[in-house]
C-alpha atoms as a PDB file:
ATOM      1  CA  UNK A   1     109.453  51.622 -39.445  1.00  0.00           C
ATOM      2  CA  UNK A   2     111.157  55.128 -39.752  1.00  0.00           C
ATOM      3  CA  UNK A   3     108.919  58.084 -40.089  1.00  0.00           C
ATOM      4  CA  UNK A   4     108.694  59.796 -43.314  1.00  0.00           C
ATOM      5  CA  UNK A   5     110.502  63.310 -42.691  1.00  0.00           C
ATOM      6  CA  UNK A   6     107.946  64.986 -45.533  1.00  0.00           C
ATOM      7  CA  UNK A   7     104.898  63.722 -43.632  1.00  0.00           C
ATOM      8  CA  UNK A   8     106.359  65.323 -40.190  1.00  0.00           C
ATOM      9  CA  UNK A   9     107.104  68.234 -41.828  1.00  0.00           C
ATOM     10  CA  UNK A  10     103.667  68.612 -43.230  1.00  0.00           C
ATOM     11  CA  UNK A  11     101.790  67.822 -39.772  1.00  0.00           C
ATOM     12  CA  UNK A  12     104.394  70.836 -38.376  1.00  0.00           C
ATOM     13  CA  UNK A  13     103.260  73.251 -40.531  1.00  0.00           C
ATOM     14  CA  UNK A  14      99.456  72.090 -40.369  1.00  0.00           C
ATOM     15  CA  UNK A  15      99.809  72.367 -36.587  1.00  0.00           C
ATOM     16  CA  UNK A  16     100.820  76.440 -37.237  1.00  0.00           C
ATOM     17  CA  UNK A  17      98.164  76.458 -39.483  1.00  0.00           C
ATOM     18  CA  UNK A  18      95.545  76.590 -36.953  1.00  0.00           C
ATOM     19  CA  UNK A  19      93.628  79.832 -36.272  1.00  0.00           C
ATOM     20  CA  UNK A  20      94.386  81.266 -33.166  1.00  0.00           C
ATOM     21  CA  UNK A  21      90.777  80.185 -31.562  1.00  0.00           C
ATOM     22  CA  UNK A  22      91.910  76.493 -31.402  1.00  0.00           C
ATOM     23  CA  UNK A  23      94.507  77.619 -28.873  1.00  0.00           C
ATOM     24  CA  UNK A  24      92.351  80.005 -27.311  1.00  0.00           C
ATOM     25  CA  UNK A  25      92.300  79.277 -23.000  1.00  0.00           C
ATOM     26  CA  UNK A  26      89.646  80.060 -20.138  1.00  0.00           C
ATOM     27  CA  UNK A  27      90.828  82.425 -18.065  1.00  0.00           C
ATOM     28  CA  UNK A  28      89.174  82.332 -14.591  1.00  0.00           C
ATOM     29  CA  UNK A  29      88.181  85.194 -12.133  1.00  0.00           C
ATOM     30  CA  UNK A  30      89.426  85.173  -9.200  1.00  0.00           C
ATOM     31  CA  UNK A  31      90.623  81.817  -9.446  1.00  0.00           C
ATOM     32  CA  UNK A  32      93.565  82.637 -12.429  1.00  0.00           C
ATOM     33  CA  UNK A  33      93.670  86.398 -11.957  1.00  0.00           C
ATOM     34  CA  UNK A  34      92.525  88.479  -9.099  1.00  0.00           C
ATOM     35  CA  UNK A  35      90.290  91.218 -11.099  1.00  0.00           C
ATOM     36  CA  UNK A  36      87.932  91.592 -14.234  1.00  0.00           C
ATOM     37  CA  UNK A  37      90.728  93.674 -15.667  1.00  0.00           C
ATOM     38  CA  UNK A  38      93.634  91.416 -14.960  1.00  0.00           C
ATOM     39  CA  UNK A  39      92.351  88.565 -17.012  1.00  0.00           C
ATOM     40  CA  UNK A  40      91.793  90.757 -19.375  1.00  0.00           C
ATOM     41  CA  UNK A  41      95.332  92.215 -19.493  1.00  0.00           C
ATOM     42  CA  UNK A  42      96.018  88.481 -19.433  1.00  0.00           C
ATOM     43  CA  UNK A  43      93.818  87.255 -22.115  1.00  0.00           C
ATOM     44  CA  UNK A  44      95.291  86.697 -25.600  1.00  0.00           C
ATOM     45  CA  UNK A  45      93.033  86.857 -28.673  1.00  0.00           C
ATOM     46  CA  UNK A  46      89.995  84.212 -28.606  1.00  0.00           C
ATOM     47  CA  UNK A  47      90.719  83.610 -25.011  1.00  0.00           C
ATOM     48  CA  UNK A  48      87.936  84.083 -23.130  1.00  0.00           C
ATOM     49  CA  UNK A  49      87.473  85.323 -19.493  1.00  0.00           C
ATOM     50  CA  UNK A  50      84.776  84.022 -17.112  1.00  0.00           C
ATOM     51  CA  UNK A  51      83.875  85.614 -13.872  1.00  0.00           C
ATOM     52  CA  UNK A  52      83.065  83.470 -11.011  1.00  0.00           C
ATOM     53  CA  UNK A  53      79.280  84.496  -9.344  1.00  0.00           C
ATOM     54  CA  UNK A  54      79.855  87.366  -6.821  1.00  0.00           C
ATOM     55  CA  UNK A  55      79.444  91.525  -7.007  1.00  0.00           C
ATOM     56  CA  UNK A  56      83.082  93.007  -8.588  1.00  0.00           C
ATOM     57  CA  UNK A  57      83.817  96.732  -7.577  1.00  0.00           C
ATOM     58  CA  UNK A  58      87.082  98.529  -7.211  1.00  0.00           C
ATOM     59  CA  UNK A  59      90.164  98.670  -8.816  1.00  0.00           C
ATOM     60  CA  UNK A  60      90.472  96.696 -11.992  1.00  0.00           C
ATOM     61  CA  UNK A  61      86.936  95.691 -11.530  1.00  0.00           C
ATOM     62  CA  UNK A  62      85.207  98.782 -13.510  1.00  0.00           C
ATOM     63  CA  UNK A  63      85.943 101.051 -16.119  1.00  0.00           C
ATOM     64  CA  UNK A  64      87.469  97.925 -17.794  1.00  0.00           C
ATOM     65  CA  UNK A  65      88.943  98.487 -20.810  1.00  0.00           C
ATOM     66  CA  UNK A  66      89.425  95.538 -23.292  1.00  0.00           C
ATOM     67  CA  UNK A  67      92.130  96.777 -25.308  1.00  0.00           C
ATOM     68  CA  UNK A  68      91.641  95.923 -28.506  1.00  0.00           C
ATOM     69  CA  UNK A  69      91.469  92.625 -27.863  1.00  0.00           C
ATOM     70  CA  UNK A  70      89.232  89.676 -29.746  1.00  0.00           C
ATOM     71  CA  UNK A  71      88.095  88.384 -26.456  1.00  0.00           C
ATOM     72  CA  UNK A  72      84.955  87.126 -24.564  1.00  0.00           C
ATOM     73  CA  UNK A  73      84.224  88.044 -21.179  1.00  0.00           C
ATOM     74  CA  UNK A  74      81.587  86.438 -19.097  1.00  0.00           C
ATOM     75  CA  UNK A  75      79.908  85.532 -15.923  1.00  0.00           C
ATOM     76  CA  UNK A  76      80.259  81.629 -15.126  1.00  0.00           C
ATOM     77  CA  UNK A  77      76.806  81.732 -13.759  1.00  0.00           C
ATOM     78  CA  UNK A  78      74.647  84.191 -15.709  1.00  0.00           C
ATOM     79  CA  UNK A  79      73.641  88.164 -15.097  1.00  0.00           C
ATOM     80  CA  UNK A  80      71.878  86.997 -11.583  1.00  0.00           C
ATOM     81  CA  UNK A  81      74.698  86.599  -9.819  1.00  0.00           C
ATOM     82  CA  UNK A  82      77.323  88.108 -11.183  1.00  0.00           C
ATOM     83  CA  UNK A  83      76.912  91.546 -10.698  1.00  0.00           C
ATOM     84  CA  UNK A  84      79.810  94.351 -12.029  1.00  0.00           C
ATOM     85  CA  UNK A  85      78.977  97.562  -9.880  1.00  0.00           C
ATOM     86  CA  UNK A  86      79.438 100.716 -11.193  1.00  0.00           C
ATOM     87  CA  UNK A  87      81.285 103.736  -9.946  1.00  0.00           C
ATOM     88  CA  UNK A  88      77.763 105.665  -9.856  1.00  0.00           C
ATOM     89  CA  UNK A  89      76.587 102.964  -7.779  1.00  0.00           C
ATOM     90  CA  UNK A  90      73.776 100.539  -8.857  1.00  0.00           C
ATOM     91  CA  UNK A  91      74.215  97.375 -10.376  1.00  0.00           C
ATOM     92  CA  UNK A  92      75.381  96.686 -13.854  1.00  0.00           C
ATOM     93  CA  UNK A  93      74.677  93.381 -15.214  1.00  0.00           C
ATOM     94  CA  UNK A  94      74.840  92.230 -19.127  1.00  0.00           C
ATOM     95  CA  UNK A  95      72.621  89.585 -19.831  1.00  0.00           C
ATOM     96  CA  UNK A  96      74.763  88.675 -22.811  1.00  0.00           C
ATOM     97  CA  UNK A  97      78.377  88.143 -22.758  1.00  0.00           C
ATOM     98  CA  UNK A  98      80.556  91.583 -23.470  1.00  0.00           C
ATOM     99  CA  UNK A  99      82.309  90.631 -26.645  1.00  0.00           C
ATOM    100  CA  UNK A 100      85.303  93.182 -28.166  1.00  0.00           C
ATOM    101  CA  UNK A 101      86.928  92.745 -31.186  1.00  0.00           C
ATOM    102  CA  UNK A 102      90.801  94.632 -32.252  1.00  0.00           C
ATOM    103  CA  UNK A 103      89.735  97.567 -33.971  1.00  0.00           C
END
């Protein structure tokens, strides 16, 4: 039986159809990017970013700047331990995901 070439054209344009969050990825920290900041530079809109348990300081790791981006990041293991430390030095640690939307 052939296919119809109206029905496959209809699934295409169904399939582009989709809002971007049913494409969105997990970006993992460290294991898919080395810093907070590079999965974030990596992320694409709806993506989300999720930091492995450990303290995060340094480059890339603080003043992190989401760029306008429709992204979640968040810690794979809650606020206990995964700790973001400031430049001041104590620990900062959201107990709900950081969440920025494009402006």
């Amino acid at each position: 039986m052939k296919a119809n070439p109206a029905i496959l054209l209809l699934a295409a344009c169904a399939c582009l159809a989709l809002p971007s969050s049913s494409l969105a990825i997990v970006i993992r920290v460290p294991a898919d990017q080395p810093t907070i900041q590079e999965g974030i530079n990596a992320a694409l809109p709806g993506d989300m970013v999720l930091v492995a348990p450990g303290t995060y300081s340094g480059l890339n790791n603080q003043d992190l700047d989401f760029l306008g981006k429709d992204i979640v990041v968040t810690s794979e293991a809650g606020p206990q331990t995964t700790i973001i430390e400031p430049i001041s030095g104590g620990p900062a640690s959201p107990s709900t995901p950081m969440r920025a939307r494009a402006r």
